[in-house]
Protein backbone atom coordinates (compact mmCIF):
# COMPACT_ATOMS: atom_id res chain seq x y z
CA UNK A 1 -117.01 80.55 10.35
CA UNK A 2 -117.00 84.20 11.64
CA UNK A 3 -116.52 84.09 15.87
CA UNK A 4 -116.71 86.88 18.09
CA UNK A 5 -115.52 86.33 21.58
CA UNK A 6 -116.44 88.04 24.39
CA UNK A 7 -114.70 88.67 27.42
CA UNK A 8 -114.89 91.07 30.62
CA UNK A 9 -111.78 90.82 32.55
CA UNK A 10 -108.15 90.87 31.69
CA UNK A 11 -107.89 87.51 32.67
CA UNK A 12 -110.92 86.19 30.49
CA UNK A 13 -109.73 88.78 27.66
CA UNK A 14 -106.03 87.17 27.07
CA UNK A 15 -107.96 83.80 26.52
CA UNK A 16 -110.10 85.68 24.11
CA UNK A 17 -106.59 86.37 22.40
CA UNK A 18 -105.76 83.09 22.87
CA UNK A 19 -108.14 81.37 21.22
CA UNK A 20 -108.87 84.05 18.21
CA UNK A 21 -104.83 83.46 17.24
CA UNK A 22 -105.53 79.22 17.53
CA UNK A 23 -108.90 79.64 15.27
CA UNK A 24 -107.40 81.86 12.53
CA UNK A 25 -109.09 79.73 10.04
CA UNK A 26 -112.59 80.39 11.42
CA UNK A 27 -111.66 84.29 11.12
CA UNK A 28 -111.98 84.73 15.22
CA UNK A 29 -112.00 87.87 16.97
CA UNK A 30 -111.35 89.18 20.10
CA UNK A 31 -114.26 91.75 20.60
CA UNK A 32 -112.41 95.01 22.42
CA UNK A 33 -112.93 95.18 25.97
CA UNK A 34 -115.72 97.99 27.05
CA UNK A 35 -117.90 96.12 24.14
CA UNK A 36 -121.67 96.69 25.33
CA UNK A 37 -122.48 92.64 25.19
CA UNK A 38 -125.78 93.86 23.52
CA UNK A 39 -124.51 95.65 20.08
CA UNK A 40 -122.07 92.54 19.82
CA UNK A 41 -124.98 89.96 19.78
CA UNK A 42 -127.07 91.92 17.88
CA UNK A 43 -124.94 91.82 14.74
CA UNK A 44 -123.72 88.31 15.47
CA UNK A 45 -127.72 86.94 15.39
CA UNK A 46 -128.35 89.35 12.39
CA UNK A 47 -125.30 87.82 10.30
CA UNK A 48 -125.27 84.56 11.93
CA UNK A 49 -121.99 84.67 13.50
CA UNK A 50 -120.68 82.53 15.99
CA UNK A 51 -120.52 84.19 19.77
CA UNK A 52 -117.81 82.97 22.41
CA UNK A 53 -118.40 84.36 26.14
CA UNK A 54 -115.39 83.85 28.16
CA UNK A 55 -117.07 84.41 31.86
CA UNK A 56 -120.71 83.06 33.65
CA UNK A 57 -123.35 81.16 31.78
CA UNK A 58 -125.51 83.19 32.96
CA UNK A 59 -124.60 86.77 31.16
CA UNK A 60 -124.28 84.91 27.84
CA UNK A 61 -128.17 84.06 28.26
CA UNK A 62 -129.18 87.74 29.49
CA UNK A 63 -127.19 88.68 26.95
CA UNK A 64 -128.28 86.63 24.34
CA UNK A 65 -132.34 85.72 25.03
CA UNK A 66 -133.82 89.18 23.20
CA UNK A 67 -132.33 88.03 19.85
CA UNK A 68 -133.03 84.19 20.18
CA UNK A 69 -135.80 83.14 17.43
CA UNK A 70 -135.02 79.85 15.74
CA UNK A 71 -133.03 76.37 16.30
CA UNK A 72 -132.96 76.15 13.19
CA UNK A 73 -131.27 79.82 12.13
CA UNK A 74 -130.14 81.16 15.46
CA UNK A 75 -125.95 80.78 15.27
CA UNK A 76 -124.11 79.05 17.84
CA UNK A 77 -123.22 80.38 21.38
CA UNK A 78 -120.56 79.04 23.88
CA UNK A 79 -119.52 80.02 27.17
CA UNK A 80 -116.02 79.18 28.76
CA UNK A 81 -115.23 80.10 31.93
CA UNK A 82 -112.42 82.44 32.88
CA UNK A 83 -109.81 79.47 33.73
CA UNK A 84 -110.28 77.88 30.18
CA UNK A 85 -111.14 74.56 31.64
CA UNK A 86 -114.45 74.41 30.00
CA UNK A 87 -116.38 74.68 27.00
CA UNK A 88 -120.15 74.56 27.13
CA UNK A 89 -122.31 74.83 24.30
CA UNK A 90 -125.35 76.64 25.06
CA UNK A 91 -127.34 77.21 21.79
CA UNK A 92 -127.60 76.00 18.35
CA UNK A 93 -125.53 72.79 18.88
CA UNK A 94 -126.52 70.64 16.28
CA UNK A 95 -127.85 72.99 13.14
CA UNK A 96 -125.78 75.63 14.51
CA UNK A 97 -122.74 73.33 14.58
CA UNK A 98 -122.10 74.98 18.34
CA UNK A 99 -121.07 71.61 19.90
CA UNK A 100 -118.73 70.42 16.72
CA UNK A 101 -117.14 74.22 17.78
CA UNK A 102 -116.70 73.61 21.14
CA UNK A 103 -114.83 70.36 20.42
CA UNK A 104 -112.69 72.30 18.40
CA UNK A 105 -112.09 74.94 20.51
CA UNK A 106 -111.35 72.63 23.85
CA UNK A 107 -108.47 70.65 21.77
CA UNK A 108 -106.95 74.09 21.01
CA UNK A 109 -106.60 74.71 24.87
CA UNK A 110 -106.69 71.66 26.27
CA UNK A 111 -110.06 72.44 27.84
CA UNK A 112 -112.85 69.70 28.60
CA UNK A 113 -115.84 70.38 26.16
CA UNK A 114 -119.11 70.19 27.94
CA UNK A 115 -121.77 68.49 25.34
CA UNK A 116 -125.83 69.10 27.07
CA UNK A 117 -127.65 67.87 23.90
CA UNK A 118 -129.59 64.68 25.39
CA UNK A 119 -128.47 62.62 22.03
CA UNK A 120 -124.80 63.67 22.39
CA UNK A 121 -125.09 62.74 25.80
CA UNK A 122 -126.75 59.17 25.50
CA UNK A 123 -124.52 58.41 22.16
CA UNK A 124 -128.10 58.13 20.68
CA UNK A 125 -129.32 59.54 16.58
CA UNK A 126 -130.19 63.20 16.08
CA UNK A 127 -131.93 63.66 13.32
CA UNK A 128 -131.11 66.56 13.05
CA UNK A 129 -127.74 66.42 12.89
CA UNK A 130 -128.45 63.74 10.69
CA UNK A 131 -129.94 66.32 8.20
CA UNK A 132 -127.34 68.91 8.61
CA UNK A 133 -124.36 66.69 7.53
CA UNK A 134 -126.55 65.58 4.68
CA UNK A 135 -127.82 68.63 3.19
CA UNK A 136 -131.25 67.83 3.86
CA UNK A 137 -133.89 70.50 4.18
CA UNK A 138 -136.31 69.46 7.88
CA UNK A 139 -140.14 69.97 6.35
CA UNK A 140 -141.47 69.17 9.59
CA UNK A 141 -139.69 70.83 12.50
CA UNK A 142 -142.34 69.16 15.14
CA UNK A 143 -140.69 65.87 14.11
CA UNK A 144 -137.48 66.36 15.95
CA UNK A 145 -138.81 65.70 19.07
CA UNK A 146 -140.63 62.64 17.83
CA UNK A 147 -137.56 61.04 16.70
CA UNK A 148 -135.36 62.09 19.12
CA UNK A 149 -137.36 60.49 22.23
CA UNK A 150 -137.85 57.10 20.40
CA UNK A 151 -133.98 57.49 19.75
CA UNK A 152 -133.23 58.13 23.66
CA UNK A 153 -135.43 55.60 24.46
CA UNK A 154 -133.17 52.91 22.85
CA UNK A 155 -135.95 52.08 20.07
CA UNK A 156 -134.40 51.66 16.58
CA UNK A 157 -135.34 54.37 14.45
CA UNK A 158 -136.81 53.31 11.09
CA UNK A 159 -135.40 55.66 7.91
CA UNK A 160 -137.14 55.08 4.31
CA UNK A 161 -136.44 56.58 1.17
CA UNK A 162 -139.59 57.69 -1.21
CA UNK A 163 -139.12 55.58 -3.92
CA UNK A 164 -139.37 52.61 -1.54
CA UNK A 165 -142.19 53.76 0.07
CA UNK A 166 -142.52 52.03 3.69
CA UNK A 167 -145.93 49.75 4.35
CA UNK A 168 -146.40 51.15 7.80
CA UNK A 169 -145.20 54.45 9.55
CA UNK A 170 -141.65 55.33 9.08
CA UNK A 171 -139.76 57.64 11.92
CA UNK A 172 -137.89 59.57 9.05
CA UNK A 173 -139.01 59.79 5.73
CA UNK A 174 -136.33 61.29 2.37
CA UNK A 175 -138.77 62.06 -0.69
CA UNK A 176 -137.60 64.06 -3.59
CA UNK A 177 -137.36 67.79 -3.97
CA UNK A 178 -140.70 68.33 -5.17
CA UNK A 179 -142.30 66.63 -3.01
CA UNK A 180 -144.47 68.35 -0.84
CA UNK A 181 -144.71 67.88 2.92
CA UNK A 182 -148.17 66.76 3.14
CA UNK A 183 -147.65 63.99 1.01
CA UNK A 184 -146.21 62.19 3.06
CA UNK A 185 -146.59 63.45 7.05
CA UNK A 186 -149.39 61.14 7.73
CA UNK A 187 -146.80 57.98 7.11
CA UNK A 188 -143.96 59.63 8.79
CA UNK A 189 -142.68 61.44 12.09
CA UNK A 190 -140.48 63.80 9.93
CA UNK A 191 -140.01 64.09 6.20
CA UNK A 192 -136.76 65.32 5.36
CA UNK A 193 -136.07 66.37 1.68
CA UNK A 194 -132.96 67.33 -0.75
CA UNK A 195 -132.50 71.26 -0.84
CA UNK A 196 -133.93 72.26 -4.64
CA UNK A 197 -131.67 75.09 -5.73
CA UNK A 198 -128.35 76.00 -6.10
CA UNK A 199 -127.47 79.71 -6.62
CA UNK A 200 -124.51 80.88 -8.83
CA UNK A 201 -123.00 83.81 -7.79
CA UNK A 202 -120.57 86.60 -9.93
CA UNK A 203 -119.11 89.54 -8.67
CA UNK A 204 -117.18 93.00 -8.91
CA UNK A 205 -113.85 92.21 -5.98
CA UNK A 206 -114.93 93.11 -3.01
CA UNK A 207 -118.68 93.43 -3.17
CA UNK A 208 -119.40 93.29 0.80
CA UNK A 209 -121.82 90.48 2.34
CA UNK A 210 -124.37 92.79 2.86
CA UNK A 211 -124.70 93.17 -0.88
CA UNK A 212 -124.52 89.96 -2.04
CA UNK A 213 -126.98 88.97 0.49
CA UNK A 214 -129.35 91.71 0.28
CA UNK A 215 -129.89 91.33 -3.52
CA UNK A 216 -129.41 87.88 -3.77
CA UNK A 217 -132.14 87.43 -1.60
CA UNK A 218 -134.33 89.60 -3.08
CA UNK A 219 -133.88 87.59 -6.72
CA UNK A 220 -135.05 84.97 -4.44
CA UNK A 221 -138.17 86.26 -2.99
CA UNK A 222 -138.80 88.26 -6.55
CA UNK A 223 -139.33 84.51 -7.87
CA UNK A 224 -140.95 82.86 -4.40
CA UNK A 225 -137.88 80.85 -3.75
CA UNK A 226 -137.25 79.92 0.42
CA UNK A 227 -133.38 79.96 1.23
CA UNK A 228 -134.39 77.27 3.35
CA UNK A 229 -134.03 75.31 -0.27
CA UNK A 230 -130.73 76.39 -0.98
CA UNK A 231 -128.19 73.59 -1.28
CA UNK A 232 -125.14 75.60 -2.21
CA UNK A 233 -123.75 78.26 -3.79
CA UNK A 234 -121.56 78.48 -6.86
CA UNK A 235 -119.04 80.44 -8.33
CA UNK A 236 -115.96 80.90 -10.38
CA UNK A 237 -112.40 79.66 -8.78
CA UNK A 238 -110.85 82.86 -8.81
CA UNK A 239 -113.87 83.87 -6.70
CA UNK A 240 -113.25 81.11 -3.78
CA UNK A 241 -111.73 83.67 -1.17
CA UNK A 242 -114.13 86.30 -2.12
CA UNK A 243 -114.95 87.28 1.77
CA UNK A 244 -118.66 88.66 1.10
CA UNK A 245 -118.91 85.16 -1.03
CA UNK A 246 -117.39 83.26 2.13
CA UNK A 247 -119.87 84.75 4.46
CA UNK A 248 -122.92 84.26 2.48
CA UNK A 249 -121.79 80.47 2.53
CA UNK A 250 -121.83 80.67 6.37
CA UNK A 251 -124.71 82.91 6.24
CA UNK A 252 -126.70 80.53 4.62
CA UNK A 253 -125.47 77.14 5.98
CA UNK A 254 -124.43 75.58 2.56
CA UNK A 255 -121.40 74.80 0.70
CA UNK A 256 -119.62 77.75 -1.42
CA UNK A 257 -118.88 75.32 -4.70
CA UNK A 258 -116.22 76.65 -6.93
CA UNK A 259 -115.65 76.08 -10.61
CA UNK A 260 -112.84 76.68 -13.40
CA UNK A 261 -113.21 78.55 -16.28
CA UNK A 262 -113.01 75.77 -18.24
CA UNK A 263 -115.48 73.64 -16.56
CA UNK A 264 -117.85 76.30 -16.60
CA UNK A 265 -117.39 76.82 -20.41
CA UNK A 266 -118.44 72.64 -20.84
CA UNK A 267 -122.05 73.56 -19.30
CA UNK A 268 -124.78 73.20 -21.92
CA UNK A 269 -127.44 75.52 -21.96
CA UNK A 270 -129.07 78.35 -23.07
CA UNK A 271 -126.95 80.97 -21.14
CA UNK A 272 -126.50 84.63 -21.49
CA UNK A 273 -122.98 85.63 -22.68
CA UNK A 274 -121.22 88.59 -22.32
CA UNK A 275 -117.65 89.52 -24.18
CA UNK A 276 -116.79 91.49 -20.98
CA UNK A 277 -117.29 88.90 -18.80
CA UNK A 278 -115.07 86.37 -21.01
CA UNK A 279 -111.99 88.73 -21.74
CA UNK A 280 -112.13 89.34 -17.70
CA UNK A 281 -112.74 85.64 -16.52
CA UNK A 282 -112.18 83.18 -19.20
CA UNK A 283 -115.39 82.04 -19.62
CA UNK A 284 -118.71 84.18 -21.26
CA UNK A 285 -120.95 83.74 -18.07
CA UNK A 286 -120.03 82.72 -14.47
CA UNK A 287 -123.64 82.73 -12.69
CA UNK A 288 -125.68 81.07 -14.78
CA UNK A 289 -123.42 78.34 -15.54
CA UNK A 290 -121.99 78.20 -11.78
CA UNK A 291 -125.74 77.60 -10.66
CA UNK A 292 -126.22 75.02 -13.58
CA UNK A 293 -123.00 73.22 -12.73
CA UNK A 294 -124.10 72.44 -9.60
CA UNK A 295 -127.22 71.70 -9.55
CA UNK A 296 -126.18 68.88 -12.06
CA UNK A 297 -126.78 67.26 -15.21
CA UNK A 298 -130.29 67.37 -15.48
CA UNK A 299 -130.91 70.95 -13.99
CA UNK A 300 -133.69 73.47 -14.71
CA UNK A 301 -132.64 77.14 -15.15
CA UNK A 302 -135.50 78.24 -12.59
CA UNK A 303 -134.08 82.42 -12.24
CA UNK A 304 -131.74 83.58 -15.29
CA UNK A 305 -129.08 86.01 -15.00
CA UNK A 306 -130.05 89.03 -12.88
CA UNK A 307 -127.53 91.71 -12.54
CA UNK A 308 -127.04 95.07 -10.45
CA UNK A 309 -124.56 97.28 -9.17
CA UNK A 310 -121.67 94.61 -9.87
CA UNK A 311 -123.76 92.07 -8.79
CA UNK A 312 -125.05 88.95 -11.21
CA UNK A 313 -127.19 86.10 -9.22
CA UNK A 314 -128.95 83.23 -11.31
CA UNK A 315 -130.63 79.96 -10.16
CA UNK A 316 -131.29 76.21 -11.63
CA UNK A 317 -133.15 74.11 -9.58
CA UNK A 318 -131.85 70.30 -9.70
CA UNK A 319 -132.90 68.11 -11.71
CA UNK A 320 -134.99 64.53 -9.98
């Protein structure tokens, strides 16, 4: 995860320091002091980045409210205050993963991590969450509130799977990929569904995010295809630390999935190959058969191998 962290004294900048060094993993970064707030959360809400503010709650939200859009897609944000005793999630803390931060980030400075989310709070399900870890795409969005005030109440929540369809309503309902939402709404307080695609990904060294993104995305919409049904993306091993394939993985909230050569060469299918592309890589075709690879045994090859400026992006939907 990509952080920027904020600060606006010397005092609340050498935490910044602080915790950047602690989260080198996460590729942290204290943002230079004399930083207009503004231009810093713009790009972070654009690209999805993580935002730290080291100083009052209340700048983070001035600072933050004319980009806010979407629980669902806005990135986390986390205030700490200047003396590094506590960290308070403030947005995104489920989807977002701002509160699973925040833990992180109060264990590397022995700070007390200040959790607001009514479920977190009252120990209770969040359904949300619930989809999150489980790579589940939310059809419903209204839905979250349903479950999650029968689930503060104390009431059990009820969870059915589509092939065992329930006899009365269900709180949360997991059909297949193709199902639609309204089959199923009327019998359920949120339908919750696997995430169809996986794109494969192959690329010149050091093709930028903005790239990778921007025409991978536009493959996408070129074929009517939501990233919202994205359940990973997929690549080549010698690929794995590719940064503008890194960020599209944050970017996009799924798993970057990386394959050998060899592996990628067992794929059946109908693929594309190019001589280039196997003298350079081992293997005749890398996004095709990355996006086929994942999306498992009984995949469909829904996009085929589209290519520009260095750039090749292909998608199989999975199979049901």
């Amino acid at each position: 995860m990509h952080i920027r962290i904020i600060s606006f004294t010397d005092r609340g900048h050498a935490l910044a320091r602080t915790i950047a060094g602690r989260l080198e993993h996460h590729h942290a970064e204290a943002v230079p002091r004399g930083t207009k707030p503004g231009v810093i959360c713009s790009q972070a809400f654009s690209d999805r980045e993580a935002l730290v503010f080291i100083g009052a709650v209340g700048i983070a939200v001035r600072s933050v409210a004319p980009y806010i859009k979407d629980k669902l897609t806005d990135p986390p944000v986390i205030v700490i205050d200047e003396a590094g005793r506590y960290v308070i999630p403030v947005l995104s803390g489920h989807v977002g993963g701002a509160n699973e931060l925040a833990v992180e980030i109060a264990d590397t400075i022995g700070a007390e991590p200040v959790l607001t989310t009514a479920t977190d709070v009252s120990g209770a399900f969040s359904v949300d969450l619930f989809a999150e870890e489980n790579g589940l795409r939310i059809m419903n969005r209204d839905g979250i509130a349903r479950v999650s005030s029968k689930s503060l109440q104390g009431k059990p929540v009820t969870i059915c799977i589509r092939d065992y369809p329930p006899e009365e309503h269900t709180d949360v309902l997991i059909t297949g990929p193709a199902d639609p939402e309204t089959s199923w709404k009327d019998i359920a307080s949120i339908v919750l569904c696997p995430k169809k695609f996986a794109v494969g990904i192959g690329c010149r060294r050091g093709k930028t995010f903005e790239e990778i993104r921007d025409f991978a995305e536009k493959v996408l919409s070129e074929h009517g295809i939501n990233t919202a049904d994205i359940g990973a993306i997929a690549t080549i091993d010698i690929k794995k630390d590719e940064p503008g394939l890194q960020k599209l993985s944050e970017y996009w909230r799924v798993p970057l999935i990386t394959f050998e050569a060899s592996v990628l060469e067992r794929v059946r299918g109908d693929f594309y190959s190019s001589e280039r592309v196997l003298a350079a890589v081992g293997v005749d075709n890398v996004c095709e058969r990355a996006a086929a690879a994942a999306a498992g045994i009984r995949y469909e090859l829904a996009v085929k191998k589209t290519a520009d400026n260095g750039i090749t992006v292909a998608v199989a939907a999975r199979g049901i």
